[in-house]
N, C-alpha and C. Protein backbone atom coordinates (compact mmCIF):
# COMPACT_ATOMS: atom_id res chain seq x y z
N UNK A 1 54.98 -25.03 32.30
CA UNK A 1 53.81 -24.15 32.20
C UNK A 1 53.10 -24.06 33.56
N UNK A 2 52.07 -23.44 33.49
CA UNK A 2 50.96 -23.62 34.42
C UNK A 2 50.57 -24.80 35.03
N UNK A 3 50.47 -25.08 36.33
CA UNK A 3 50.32 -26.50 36.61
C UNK A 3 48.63 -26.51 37.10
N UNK A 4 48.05 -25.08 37.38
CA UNK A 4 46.70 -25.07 37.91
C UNK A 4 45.52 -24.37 36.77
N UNK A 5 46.30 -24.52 35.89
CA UNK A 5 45.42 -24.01 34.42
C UNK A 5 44.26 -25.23 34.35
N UNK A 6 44.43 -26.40 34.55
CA UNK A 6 43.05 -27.85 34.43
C UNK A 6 42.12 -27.19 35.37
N UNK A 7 42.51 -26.75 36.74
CA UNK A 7 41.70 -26.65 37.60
C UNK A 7 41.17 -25.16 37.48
N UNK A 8 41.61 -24.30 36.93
CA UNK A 8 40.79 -22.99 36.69
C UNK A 8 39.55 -22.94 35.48
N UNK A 9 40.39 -24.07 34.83
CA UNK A 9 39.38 -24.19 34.13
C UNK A 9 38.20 -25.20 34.02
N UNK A 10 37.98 -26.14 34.79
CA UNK A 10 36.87 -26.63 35.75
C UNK A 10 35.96 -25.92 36.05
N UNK A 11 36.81 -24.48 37.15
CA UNK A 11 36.05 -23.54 37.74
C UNK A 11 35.52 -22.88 36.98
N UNK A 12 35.96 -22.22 35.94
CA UNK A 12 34.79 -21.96 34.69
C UNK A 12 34.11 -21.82 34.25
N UNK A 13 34.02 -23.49 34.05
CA UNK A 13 32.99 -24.55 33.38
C UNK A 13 31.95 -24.54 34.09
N UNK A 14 31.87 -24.71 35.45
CA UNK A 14 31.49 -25.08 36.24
C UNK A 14 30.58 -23.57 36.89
N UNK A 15 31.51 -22.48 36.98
CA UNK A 15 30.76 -21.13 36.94
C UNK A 15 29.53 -20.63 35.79
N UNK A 16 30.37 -21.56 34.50
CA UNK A 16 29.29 -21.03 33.05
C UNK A 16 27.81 -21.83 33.63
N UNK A 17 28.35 -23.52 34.14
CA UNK A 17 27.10 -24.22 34.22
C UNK A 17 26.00 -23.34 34.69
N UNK A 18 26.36 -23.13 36.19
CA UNK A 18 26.18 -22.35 37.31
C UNK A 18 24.91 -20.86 36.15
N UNK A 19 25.70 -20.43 36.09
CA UNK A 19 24.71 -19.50 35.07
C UNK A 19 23.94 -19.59 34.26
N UNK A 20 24.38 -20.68 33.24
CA UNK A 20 22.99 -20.86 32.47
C UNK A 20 22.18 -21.81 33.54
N UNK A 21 22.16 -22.40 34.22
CA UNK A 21 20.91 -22.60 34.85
C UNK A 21 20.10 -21.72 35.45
N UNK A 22 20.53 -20.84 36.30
CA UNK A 22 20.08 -20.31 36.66
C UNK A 22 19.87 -19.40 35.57
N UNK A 23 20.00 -18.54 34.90
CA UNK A 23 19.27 -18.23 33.70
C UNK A 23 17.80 -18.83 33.35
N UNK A 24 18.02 -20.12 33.56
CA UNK A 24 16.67 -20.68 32.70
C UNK A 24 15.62 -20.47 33.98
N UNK A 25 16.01 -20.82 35.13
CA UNK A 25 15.25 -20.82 36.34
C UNK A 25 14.88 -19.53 36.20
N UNK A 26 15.45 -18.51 36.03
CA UNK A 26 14.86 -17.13 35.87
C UNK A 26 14.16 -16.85 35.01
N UNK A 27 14.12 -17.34 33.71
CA UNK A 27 13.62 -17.44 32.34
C UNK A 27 11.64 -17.99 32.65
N UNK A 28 12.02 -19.21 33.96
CA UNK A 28 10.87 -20.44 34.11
C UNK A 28 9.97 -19.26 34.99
N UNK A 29 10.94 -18.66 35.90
CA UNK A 29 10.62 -18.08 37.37
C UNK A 29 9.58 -16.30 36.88
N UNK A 30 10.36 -15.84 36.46
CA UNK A 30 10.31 -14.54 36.01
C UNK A 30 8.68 -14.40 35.25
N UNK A 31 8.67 -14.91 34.14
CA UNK A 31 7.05 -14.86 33.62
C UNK A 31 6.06 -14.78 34.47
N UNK A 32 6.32 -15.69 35.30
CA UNK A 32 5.17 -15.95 36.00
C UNK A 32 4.43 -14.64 36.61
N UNK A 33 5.48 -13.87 37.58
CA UNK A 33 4.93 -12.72 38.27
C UNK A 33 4.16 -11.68 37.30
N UNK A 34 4.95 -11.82 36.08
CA UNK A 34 4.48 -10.30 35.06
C UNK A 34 3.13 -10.90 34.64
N UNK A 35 2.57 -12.42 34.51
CA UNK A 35 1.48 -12.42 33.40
C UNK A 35 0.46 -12.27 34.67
N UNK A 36 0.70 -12.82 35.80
CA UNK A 36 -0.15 -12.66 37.31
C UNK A 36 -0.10 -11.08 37.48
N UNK A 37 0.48 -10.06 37.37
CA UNK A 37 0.51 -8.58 37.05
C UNK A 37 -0.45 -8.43 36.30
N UNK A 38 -0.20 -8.75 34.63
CA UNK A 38 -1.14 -8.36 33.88
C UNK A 38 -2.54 -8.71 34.27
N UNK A 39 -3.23 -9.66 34.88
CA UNK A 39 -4.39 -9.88 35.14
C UNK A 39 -4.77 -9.09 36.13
């Protein structure tokens, strides 16, 4: 079979991590400007 299928899929994992964090950082980040807008 595939001998680099473990390691693509690391990269992945590792890309998904990569996104949901930053997701949340955007999630943490993002509010802030709109409710400082609304006032």
């Amino acid at each position: 079979m595939i001998v680099g299928v473990p390691s693509v899929r690391r990269r992945a994992f590792a890309l998904i991590e990569l996104l949901v964090s930053i997701a949340i950082l955007a999630g943490l980040l993002l509010p802030a400007p709109e409710t400082r807008r609304a006032h």
